[in-house]
N, C-alpha and C. Protein backbone atom coordinates (compact mmCIF):
# COMPACT_ATOMS: atom_id res chain seq x y z
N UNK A 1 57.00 40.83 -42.40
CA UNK A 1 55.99 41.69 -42.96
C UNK A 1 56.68 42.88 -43.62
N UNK A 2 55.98 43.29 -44.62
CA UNK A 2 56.78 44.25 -45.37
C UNK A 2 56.33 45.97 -44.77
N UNK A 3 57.12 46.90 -44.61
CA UNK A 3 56.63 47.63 -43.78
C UNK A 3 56.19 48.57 -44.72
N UNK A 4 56.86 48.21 -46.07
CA UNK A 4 55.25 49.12 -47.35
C UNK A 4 54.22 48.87 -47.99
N UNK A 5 53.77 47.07 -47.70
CA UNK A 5 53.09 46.52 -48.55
C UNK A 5 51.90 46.15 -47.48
N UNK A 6 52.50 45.35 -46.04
CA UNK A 6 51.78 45.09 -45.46
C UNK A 6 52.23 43.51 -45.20
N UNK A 7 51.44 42.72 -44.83
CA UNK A 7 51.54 41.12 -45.02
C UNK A 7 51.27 40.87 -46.44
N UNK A 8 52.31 39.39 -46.76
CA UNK A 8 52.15 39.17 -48.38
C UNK A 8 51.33 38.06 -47.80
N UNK A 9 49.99 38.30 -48.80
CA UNK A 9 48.85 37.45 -48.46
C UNK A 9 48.56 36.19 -49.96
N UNK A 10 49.46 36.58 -50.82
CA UNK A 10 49.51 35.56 -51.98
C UNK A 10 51.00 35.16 -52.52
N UNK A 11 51.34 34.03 -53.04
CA UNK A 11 52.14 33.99 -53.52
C UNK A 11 51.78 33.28 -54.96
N UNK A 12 52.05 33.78 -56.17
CA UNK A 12 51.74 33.12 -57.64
C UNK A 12 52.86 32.79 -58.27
N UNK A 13 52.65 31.61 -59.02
CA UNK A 13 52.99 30.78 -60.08
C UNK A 13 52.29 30.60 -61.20
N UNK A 14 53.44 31.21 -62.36
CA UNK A 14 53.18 30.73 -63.91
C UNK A 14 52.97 29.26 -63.62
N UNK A 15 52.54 28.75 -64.92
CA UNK A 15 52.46 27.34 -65.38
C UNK A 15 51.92 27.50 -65.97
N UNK A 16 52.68 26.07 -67.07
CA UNK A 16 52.27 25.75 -68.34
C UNK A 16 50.72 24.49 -68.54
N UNK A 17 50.70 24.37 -67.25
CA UNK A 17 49.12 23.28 -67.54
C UNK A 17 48.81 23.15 -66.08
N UNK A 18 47.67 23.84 -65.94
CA UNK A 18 47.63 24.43 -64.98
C UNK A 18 46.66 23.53 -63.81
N UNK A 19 45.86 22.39 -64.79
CA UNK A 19 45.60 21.49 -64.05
C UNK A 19 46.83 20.23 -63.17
N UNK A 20 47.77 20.33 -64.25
CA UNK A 20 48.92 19.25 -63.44
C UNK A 20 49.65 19.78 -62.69
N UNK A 21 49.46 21.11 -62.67
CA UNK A 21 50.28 21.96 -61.57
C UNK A 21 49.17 22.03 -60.34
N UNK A 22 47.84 22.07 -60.78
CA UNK A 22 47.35 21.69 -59.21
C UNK A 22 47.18 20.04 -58.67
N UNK A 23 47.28 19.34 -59.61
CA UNK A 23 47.40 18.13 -59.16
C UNK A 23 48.72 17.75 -58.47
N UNK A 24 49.55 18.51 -58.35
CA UNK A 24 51.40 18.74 -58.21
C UNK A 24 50.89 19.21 -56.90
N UNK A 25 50.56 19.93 -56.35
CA UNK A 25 50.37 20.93 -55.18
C UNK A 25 49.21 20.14 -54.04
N UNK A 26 47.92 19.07 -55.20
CA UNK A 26 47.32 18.92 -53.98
C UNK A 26 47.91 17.08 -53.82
N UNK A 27 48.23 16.65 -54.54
CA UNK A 27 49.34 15.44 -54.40
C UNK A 27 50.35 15.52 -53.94
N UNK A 28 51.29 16.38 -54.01
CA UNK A 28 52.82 16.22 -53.63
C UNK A 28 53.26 16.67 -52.25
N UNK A 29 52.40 18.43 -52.50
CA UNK A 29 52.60 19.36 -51.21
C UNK A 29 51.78 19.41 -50.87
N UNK A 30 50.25 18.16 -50.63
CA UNK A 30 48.97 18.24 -49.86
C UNK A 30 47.99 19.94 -49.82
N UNK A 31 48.26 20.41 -50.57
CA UNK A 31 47.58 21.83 -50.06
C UNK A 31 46.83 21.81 -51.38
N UNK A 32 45.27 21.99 -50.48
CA UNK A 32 44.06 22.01 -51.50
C UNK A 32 42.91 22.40 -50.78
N UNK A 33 41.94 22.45 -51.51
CA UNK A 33 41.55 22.19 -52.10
C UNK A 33 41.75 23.72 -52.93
N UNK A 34 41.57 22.88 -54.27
CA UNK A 34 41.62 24.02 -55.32
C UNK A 34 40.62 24.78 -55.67
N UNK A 35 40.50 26.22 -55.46
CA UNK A 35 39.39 26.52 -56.49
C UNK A 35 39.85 27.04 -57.75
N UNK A 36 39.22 26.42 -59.05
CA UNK A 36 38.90 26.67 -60.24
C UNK A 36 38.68 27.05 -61.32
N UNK A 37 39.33 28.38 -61.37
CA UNK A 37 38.52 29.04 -62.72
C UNK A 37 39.46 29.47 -63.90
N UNK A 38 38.26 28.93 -65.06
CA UNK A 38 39.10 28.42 -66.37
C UNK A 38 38.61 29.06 -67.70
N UNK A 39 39.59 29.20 -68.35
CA UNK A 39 39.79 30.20 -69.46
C UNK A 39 39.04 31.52 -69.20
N UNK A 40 39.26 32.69 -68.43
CA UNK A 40 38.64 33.97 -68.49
C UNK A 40 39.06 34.82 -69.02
N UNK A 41 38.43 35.58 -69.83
CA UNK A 41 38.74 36.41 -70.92
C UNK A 41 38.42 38.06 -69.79
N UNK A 42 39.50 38.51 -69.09
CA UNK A 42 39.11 39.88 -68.46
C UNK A 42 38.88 41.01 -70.17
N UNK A 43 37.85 41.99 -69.81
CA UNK A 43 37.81 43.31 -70.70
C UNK A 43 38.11 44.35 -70.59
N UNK A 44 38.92 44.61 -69.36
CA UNK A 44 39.71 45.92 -69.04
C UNK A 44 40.25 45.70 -68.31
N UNK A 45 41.53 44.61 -68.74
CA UNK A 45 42.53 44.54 -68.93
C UNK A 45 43.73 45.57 -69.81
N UNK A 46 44.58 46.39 -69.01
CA UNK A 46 45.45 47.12 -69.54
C UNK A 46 46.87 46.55 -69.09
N UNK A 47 47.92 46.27 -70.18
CA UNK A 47 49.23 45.65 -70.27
C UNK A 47 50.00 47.51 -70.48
N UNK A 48 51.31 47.59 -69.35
CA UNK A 48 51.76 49.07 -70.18
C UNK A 48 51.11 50.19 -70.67
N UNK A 49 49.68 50.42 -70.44
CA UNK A 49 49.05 51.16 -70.82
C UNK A 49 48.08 51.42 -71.73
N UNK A 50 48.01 49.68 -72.11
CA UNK A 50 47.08 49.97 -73.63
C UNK A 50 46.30 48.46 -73.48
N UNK A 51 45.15 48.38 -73.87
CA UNK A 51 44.11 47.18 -73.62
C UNK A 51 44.59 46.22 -74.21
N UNK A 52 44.25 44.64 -73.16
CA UNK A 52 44.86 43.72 -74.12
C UNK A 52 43.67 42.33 -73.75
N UNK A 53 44.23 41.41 -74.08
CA UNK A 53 42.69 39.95 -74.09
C UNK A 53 43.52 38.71 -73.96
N UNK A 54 44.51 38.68 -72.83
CA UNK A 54 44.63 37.32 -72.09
C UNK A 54 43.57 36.41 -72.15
N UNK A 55 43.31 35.30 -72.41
CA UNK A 55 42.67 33.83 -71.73
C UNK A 55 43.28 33.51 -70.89
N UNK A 56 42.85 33.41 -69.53
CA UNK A 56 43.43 32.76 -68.20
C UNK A 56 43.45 32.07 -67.46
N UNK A 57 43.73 30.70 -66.84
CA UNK A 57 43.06 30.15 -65.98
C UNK A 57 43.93 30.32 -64.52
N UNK A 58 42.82 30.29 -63.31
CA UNK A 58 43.27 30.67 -62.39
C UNK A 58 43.25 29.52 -61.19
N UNK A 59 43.69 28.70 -60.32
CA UNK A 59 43.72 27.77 -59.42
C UNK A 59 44.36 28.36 -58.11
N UNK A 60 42.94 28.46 -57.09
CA UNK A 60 43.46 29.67 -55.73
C UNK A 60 43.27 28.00 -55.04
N UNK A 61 44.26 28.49 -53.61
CA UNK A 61 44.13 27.53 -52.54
C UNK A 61 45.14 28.18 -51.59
N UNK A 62 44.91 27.63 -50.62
CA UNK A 62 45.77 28.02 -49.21
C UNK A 62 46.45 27.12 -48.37
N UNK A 63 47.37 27.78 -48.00
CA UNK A 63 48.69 27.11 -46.71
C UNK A 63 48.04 27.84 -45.84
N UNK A 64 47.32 27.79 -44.79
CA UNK A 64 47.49 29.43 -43.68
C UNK A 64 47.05 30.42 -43.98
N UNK A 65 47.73 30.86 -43.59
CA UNK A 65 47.18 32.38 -44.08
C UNK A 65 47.72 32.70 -45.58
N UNK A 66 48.47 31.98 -45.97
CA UNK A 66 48.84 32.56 -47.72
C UNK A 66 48.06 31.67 -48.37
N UNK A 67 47.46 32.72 -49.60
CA UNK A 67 47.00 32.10 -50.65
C UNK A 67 47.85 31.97 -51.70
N UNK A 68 47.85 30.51 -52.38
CA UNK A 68 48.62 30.05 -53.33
C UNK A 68 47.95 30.14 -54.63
N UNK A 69 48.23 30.97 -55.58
CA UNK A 69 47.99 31.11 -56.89
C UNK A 69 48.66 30.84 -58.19
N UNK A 70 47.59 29.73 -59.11
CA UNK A 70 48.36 29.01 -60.12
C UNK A 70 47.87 30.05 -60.77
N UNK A 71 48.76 30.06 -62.22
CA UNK A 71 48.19 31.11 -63.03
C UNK A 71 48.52 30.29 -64.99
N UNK A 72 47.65 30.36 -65.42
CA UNK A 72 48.26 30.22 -66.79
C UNK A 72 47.36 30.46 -67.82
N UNK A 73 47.85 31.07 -69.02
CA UNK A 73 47.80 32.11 -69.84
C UNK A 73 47.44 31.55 -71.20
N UNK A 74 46.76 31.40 -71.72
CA UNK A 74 46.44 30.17 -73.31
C UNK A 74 46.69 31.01 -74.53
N UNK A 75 47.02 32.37 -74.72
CA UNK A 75 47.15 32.98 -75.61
C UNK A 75 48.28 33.81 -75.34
N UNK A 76 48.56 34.50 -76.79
CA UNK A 76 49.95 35.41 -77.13
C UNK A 76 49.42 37.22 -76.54
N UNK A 77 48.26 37.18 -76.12
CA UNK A 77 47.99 38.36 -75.62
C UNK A 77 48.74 39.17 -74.58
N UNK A 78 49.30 40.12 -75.02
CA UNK A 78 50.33 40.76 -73.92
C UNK A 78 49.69 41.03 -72.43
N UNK A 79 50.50 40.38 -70.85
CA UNK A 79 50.18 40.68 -70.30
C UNK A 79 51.23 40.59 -69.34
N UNK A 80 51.01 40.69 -67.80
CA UNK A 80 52.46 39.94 -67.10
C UNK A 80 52.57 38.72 -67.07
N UNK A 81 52.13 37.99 -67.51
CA UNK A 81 52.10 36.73 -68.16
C UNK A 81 52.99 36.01 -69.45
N UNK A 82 52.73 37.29 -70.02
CA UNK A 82 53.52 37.09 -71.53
C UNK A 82 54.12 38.22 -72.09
N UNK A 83 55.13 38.21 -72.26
CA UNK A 83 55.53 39.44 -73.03
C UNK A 83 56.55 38.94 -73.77
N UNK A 84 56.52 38.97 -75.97
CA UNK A 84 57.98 38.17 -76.46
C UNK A 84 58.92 39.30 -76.13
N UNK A 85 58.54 40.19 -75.93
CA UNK A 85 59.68 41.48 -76.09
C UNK A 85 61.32 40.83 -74.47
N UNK A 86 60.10 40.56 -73.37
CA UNK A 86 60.83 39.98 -72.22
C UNK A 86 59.93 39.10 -71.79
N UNK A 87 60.58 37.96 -72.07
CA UNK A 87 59.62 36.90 -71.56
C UNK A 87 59.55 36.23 -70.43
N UNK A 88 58.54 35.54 -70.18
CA UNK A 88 58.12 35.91 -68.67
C UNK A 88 58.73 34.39 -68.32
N UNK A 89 59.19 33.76 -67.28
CA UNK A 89 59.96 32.28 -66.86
C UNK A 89 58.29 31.60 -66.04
N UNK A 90 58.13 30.64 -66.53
CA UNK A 90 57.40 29.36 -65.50
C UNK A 90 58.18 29.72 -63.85
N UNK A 91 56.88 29.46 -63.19
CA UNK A 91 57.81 29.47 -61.56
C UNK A 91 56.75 30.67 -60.80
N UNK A 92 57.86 30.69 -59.67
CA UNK A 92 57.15 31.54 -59.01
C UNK A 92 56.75 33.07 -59.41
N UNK A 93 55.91 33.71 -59.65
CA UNK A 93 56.05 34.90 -60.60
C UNK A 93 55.50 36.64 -59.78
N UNK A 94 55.07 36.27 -58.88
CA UNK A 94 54.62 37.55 -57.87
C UNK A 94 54.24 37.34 -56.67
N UNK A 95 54.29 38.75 -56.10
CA UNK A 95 53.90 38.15 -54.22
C UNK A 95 52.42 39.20 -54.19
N UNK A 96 51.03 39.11 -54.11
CA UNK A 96 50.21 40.15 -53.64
C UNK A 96 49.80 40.35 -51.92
N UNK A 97 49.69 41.01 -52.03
CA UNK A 97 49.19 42.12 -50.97
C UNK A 97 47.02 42.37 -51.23
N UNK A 98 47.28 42.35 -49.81
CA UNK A 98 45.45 42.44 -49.97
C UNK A 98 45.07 44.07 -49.67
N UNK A 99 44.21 44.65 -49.99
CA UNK A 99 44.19 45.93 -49.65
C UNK A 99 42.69 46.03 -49.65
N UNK A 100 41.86 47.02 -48.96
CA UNK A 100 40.72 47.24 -48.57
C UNK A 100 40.71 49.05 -48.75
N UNK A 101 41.87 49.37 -48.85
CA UNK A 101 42.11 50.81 -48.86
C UNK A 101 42.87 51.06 -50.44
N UNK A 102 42.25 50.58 -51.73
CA UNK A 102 43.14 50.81 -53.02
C UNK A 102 43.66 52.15 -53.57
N UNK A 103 42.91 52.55 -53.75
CA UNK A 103 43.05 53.86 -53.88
C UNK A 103 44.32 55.19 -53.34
N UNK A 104 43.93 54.67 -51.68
CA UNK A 104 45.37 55.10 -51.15
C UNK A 104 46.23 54.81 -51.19
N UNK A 105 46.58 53.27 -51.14
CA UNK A 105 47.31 52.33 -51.23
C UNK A 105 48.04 52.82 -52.60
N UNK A 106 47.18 52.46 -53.83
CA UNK A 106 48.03 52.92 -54.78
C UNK A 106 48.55 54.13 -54.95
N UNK A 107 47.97 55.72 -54.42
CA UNK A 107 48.94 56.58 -54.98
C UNK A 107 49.94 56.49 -53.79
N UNK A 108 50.06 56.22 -53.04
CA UNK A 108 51.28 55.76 -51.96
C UNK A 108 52.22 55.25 -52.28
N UNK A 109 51.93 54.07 -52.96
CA UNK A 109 53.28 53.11 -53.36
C UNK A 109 53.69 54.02 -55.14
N UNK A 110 52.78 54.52 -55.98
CA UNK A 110 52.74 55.19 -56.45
C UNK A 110 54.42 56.26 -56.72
N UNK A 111 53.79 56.73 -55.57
CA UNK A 111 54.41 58.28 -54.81
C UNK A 111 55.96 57.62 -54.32
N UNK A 112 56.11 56.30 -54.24
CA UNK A 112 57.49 55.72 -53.95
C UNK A 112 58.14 55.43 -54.94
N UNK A 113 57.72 55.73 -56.13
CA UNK A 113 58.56 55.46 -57.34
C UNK A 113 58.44 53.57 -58.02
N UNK A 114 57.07 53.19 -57.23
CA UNK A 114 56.52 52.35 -58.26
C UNK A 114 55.73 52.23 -59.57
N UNK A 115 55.53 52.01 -60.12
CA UNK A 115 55.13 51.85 -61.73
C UNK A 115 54.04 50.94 -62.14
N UNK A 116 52.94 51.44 -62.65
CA UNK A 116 51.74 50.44 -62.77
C UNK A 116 52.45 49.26 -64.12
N UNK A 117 52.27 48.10 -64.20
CA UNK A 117 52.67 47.27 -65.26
C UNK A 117 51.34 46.83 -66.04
N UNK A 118 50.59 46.75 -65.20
CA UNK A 118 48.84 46.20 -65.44
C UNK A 118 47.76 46.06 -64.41
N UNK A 119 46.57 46.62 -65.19
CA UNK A 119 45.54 47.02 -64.15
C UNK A 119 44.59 46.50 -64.54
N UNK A 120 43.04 46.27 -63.30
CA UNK A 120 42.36 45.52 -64.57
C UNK A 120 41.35 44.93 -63.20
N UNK A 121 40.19 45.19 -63.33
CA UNK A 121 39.04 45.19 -62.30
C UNK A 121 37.89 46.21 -61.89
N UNK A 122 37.07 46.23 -61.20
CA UNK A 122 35.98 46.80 -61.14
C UNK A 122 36.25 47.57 -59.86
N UNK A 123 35.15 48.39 -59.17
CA UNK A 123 35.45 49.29 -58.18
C UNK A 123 35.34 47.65 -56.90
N UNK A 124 36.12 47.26 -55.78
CA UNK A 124 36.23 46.97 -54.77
C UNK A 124 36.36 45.04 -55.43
N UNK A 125 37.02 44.76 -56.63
CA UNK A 125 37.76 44.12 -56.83
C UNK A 125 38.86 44.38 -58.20
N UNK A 126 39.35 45.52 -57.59
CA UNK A 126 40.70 46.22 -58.87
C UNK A 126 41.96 45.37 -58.31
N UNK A 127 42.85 44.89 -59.50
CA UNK A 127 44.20 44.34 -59.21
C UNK A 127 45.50 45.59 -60.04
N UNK A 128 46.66 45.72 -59.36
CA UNK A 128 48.14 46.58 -60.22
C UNK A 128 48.70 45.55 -60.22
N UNK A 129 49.31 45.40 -61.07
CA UNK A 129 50.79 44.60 -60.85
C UNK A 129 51.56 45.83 -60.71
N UNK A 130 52.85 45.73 -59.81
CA UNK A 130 54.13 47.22 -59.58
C UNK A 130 55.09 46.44 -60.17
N UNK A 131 55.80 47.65 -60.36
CA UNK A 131 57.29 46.86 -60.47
C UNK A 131 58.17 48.19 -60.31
N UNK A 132 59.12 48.12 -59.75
CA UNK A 132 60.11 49.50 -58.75
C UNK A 132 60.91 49.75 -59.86
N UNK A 133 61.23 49.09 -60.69
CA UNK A 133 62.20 49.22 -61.66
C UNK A 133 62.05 48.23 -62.90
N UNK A 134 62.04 49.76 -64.09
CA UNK A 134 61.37 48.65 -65.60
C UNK A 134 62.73 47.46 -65.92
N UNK A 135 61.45 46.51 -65.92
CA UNK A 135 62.34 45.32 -66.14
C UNK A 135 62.37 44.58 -65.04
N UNK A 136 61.86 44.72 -63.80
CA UNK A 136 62.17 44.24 -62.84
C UNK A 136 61.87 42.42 -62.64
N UNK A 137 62.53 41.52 -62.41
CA UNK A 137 61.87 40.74 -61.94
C UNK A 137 60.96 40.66 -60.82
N UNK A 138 60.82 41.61 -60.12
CA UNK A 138 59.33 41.43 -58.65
C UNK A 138 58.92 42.35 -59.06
N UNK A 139 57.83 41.22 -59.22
CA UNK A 139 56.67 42.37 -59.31
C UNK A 139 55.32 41.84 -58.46
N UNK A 140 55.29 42.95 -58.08
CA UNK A 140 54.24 43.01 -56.76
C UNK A 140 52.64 43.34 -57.17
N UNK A 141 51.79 42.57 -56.42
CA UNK A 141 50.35 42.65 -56.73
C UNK A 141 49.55 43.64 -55.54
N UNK A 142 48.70 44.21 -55.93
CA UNK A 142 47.72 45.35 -55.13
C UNK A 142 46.56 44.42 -55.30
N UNK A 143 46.04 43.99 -54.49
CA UNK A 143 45.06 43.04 -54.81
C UNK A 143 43.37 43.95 -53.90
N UNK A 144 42.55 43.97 -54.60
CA UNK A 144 41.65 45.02 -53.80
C UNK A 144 40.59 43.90 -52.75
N UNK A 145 40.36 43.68 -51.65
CA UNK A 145 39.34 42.99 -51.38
C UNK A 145 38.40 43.03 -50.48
N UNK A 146 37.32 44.34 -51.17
CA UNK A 146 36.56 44.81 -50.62
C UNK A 146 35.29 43.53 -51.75
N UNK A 147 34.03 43.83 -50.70
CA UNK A 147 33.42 42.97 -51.30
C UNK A 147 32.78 41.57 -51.22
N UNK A 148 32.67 40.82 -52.85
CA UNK A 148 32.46 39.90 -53.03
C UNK A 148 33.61 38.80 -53.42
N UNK A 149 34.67 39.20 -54.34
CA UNK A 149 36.16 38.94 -53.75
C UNK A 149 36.81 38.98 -52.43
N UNK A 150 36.53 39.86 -51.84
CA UNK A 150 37.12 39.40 -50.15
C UNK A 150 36.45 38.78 -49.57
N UNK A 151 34.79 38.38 -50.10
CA UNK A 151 34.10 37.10 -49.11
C UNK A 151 34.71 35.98 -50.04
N UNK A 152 35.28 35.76 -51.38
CA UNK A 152 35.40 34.74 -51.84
C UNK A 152 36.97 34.06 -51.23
N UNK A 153 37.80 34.61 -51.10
CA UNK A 153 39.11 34.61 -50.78
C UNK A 153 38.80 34.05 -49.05
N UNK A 154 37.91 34.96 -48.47
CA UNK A 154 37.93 33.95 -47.28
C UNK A 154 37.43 32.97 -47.31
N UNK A 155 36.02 32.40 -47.55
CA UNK A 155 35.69 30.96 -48.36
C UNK A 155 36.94 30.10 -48.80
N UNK A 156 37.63 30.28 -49.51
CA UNK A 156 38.46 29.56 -50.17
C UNK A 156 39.95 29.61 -48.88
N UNK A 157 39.89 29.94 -47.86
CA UNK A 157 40.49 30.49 -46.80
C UNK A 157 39.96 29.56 -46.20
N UNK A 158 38.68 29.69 -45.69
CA UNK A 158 37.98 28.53 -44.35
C UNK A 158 37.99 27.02 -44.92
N UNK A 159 38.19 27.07 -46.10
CA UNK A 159 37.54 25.79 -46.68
C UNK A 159 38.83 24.87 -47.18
N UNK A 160 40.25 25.51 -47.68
CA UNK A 160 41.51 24.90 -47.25
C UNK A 160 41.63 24.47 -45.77
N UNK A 161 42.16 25.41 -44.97
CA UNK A 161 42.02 25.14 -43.58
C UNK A 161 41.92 24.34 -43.06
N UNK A 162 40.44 23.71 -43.05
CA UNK A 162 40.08 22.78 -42.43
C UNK A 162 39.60 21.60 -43.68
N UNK A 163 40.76 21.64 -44.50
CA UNK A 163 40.43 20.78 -45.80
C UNK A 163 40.61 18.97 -45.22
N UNK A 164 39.77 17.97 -45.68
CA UNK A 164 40.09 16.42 -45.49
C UNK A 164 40.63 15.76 -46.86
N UNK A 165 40.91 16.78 -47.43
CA UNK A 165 41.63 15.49 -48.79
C UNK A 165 40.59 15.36 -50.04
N UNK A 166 38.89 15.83 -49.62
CA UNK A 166 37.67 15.25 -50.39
C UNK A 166 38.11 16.64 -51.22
N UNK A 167 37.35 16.00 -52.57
CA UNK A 167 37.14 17.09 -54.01
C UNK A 167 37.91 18.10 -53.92
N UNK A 168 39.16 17.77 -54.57
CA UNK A 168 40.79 18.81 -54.41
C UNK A 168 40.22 19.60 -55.17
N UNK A 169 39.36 19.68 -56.68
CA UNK A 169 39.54 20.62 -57.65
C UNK A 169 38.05 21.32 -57.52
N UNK A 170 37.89 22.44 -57.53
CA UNK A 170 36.26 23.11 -57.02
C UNK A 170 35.89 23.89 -58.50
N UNK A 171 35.36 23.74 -59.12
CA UNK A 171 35.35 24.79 -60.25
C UNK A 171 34.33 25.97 -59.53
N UNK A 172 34.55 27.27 -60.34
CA UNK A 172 34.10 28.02 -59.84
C UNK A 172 34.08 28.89 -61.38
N UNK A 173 32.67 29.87 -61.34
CA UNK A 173 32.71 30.91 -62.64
C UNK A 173 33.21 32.36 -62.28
N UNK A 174 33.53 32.53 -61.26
CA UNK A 174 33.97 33.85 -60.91
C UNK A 174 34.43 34.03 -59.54
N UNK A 175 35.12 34.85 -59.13
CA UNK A 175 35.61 34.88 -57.79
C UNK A 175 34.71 35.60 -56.74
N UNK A 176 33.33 34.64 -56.71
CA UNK A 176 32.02 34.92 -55.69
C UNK A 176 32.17 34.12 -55.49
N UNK A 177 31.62 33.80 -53.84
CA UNK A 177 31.43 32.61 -53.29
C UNK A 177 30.24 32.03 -53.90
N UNK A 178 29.32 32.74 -54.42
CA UNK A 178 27.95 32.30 -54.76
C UNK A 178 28.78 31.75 -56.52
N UNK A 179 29.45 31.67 -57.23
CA UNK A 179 29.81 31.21 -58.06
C UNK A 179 30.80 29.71 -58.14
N UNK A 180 30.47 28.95 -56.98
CA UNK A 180 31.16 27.64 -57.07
C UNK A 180 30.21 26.51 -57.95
N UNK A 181 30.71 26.20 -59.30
CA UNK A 181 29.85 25.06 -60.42
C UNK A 181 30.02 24.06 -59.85
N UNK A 182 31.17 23.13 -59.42
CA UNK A 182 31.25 21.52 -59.22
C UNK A 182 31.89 21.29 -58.53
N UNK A 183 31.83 20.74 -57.78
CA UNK A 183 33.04 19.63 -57.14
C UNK A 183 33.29 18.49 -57.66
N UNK A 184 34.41 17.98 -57.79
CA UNK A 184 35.01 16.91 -58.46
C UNK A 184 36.55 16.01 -58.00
């Protein structure tokens, strides 16, 4: 456990197709079921300080207590996702942290000589990416999950868990539990 972050409660991965990367994860390394959500256009979204318009798709699921996050990016929109200036490698790409306390949390880590890279959420589901040093390869997530995001994350928590193999891929329109579209 990290004794500034807390427990790392996510671990994410770039990828380039983001459905064969969960078919990779619930085929190869059994861990599923997936939830779903595809092409989202966030609107306050800030890259470095200035607004930007990623398309994203997102594929959450769990080992345990870590949540496993696919991530991939359909456009040239600057984000930690993409940047040509330094470009970002396929693979494993950040560790988040869950927080219920953001606010403090952030001017804390803040106040340690971390650095916002990108911000981008509503009051009691806000995400930072940090990074300790520009340029850094780790970069660390503040993940907020107060809420309807922290009931969705546990959902998608109880429902790996005690997963049987049935309907690996869950689509979902938003990260509410009340927002699951299909099983398939």
């Amino acid at each position: 456990m990290s004794v500034t972050f807390g427990g790392v409660r996510q671990i994410a991965y770039l990828v380039d197709d983001i459905e064969a990367a969960m078919d990779h994860w619930v085929r190869r390394v059994g861990v599923g079921p997936f939830y779903y959500l595809a092409r989202v256009q966030p609107t306050d979204l800030t890259y470095m300080g200035a607004l930007s318009d990623p398309i994203l798709s997102f594929g959450l699921a769990h080992s345990g207590t870590v949540q496993i996050e696919l991530v991939q990016q359909h456009n040239e929109a600057l984000s930690v996702f993409f940047d040509p200036v330094s470009p970002v490698p396929m693979g494993q790409h950040h560790l988040a942290f869950w927080t219920r306390t953001f606010d403090a949390d952030m001017e804390a880590h803040l106040s340690r000589g971390h650095s916002v890279v990108q911000e981008l959420g509503t009051e009691g589901a806000r995400n930072a990416f940090l990074a300790r040093d520009p340029g850094s390869d780790l970069l660390l997530e503040i993940s907020e999950v107060s809420g309807a995001k922290g009931d969705f994350f546990d959902l998608v928590a109880r429902a790996c868990n005690s997963w049987d193999g049935a309907k690996p891929i869950r689509r979902v329109s938003a990260m509410r539990p009340d927002a699951i579209e299909e099983d398939k």
